[in-house]
N, C-alpha and C. Protein backbone atom coordinates (compact mmCIF):
# COMPACT_ATOMS: atom_id res chain seq x y z
N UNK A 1 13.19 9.33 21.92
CA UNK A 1 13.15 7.94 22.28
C UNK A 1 14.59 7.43 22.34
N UNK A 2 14.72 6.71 23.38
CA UNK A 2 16.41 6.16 23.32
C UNK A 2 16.72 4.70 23.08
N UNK A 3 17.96 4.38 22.80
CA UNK A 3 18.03 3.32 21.69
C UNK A 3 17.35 1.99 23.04
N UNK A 4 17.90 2.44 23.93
CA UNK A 4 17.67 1.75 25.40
C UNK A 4 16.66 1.65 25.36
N UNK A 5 15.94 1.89 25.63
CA UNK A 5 14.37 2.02 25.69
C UNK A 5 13.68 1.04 24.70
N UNK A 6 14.21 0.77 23.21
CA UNK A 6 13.66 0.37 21.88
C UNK A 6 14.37 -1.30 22.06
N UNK A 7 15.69 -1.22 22.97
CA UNK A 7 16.34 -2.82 22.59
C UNK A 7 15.34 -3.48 23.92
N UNK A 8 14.69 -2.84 24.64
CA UNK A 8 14.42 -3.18 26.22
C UNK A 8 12.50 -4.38 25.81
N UNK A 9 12.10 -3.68 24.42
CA UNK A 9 10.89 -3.80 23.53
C UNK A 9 11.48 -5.46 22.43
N UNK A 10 9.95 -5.96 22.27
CA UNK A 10 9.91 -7.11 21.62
C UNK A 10 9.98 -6.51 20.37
N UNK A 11 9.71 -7.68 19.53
CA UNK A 11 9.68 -7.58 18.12
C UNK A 11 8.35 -6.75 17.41
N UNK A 12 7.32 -7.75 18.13
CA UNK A 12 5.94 -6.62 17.85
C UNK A 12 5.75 -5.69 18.40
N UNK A 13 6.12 -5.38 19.69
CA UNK A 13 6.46 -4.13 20.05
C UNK A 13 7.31 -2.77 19.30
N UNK A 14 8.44 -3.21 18.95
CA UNK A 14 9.56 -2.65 17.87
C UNK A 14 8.36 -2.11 16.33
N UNK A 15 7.47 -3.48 16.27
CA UNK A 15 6.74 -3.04 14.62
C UNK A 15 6.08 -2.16 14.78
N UNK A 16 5.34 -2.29 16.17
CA UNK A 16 3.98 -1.62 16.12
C UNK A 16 4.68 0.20 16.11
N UNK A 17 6.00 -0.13 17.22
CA UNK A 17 6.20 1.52 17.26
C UNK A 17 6.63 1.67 15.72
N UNK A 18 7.12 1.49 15.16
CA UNK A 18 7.54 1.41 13.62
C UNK A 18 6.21 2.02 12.74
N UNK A 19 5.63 1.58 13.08
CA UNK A 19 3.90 1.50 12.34
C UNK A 19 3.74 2.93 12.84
N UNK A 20 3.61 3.26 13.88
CA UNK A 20 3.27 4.66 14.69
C UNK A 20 3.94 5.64 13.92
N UNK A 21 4.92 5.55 14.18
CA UNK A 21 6.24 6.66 13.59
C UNK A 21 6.02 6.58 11.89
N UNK A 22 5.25 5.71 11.52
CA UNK A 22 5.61 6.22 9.79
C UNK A 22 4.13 6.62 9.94
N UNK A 23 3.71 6.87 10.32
CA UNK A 23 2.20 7.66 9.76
C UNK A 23 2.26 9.28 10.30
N UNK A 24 3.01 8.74 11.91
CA UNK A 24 3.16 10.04 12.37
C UNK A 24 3.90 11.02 11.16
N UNK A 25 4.71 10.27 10.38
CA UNK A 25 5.51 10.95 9.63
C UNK A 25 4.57 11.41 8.51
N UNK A 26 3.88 10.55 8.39
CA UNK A 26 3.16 10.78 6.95
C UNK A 26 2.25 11.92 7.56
N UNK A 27 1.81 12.69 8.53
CA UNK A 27 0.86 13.47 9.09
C UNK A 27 1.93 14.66 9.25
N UNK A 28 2.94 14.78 9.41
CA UNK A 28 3.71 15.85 9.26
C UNK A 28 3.94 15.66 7.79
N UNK A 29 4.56 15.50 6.91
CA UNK A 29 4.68 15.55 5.71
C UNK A 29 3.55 15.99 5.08
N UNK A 30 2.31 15.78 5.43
CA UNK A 30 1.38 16.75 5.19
C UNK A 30 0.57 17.76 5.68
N UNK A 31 1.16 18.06 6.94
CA UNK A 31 1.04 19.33 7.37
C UNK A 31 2.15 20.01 6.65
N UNK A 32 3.56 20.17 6.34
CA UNK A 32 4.48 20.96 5.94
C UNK A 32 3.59 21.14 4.34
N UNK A 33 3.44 20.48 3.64
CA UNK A 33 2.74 20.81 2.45
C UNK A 33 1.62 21.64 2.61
N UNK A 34 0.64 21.66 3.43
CA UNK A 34 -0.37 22.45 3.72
C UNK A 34 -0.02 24.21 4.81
N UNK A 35 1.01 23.47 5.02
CA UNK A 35 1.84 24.70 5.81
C UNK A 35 1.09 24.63 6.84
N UNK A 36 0.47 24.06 7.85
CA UNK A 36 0.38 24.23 9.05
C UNK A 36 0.92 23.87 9.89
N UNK A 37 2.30 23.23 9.63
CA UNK A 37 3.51 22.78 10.68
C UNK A 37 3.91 24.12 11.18
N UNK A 38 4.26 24.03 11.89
CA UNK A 38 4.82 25.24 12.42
C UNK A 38 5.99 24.68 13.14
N UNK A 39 6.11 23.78 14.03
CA UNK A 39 7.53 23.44 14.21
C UNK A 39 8.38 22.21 13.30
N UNK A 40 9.04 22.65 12.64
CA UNK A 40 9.65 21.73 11.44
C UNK A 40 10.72 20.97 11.88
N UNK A 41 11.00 20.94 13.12
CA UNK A 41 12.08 20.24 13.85
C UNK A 41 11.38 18.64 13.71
N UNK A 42 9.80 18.47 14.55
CA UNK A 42 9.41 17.37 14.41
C UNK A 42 9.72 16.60 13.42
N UNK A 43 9.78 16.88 11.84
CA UNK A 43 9.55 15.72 11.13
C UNK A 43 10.93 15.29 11.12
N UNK A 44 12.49 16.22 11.38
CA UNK A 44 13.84 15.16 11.66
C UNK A 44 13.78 14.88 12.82
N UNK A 45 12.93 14.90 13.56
CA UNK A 45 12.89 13.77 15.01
C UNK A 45 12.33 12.69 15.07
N UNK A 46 11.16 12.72 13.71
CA UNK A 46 10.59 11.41 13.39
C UNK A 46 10.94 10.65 12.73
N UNK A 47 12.29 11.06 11.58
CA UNK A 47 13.00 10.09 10.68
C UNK A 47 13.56 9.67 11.73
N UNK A 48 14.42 10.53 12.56
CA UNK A 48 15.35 9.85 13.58
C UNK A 48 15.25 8.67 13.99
N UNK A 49 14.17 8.89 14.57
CA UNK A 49 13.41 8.13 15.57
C UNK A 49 12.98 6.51 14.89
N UNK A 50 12.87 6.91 13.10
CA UNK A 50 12.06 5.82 12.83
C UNK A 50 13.51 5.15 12.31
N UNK A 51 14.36 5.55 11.79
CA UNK A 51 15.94 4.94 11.50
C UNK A 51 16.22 4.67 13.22
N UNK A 52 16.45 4.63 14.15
CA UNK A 52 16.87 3.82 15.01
C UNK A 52 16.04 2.84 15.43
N UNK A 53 14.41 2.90 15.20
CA UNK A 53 13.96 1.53 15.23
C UNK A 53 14.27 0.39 14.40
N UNK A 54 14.54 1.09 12.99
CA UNK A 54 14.54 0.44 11.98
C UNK A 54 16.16 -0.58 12.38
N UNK A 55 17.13 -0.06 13.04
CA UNK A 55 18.53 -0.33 13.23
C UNK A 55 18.21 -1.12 14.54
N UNK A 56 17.51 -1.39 15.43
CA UNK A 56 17.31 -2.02 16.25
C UNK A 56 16.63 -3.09 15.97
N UNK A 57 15.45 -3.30 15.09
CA UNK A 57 14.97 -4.48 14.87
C UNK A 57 16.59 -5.37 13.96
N UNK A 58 16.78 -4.60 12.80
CA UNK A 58 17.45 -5.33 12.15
C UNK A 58 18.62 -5.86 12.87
N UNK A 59 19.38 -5.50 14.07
CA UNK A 59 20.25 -5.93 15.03
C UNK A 59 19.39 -7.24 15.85
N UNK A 60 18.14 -7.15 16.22
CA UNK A 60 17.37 -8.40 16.45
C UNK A 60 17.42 -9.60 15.45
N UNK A 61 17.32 -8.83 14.05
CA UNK A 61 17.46 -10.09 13.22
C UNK A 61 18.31 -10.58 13.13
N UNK A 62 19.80 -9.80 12.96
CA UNK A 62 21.09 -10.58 12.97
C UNK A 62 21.39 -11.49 14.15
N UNK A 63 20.46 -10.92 15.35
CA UNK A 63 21.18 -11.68 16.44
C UNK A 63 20.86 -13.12 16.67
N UNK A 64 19.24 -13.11 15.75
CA UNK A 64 18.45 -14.53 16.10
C UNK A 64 19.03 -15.30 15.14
């Protein structure tokens, strides 16, 4: 996901993907415990992913 893409998105837009990405996370975090992840790249693409939303809303807040 690119940062472009996330500043281009509203506020509830920004949460809801926020909301997505931490469960998604929480569903890998328990596949790696159960060991059926098999590609372990996903879950640092989903912190990634969820730290630049997180840095984009909060740049919304400073700006309002």
């Amino acid at each position: 996901m690119k940062p472009s893409e996330l500043r281009a998105k509203d506020m509830a837009q920004l949460n809801q993907e926020l909301t997505d990405l931490l469960k998604a996370q929480f569903s890998l975090r328990m596949q790696v415990a159960t060991q059926q992840l098999t590609n372990n790249s996903q879950l640092k693409k989903t912190r990634r992913d969820i730290a630049r939303v997180r840095t984009i809303i909060a740049q919304k807040v400073a700006d309002s």
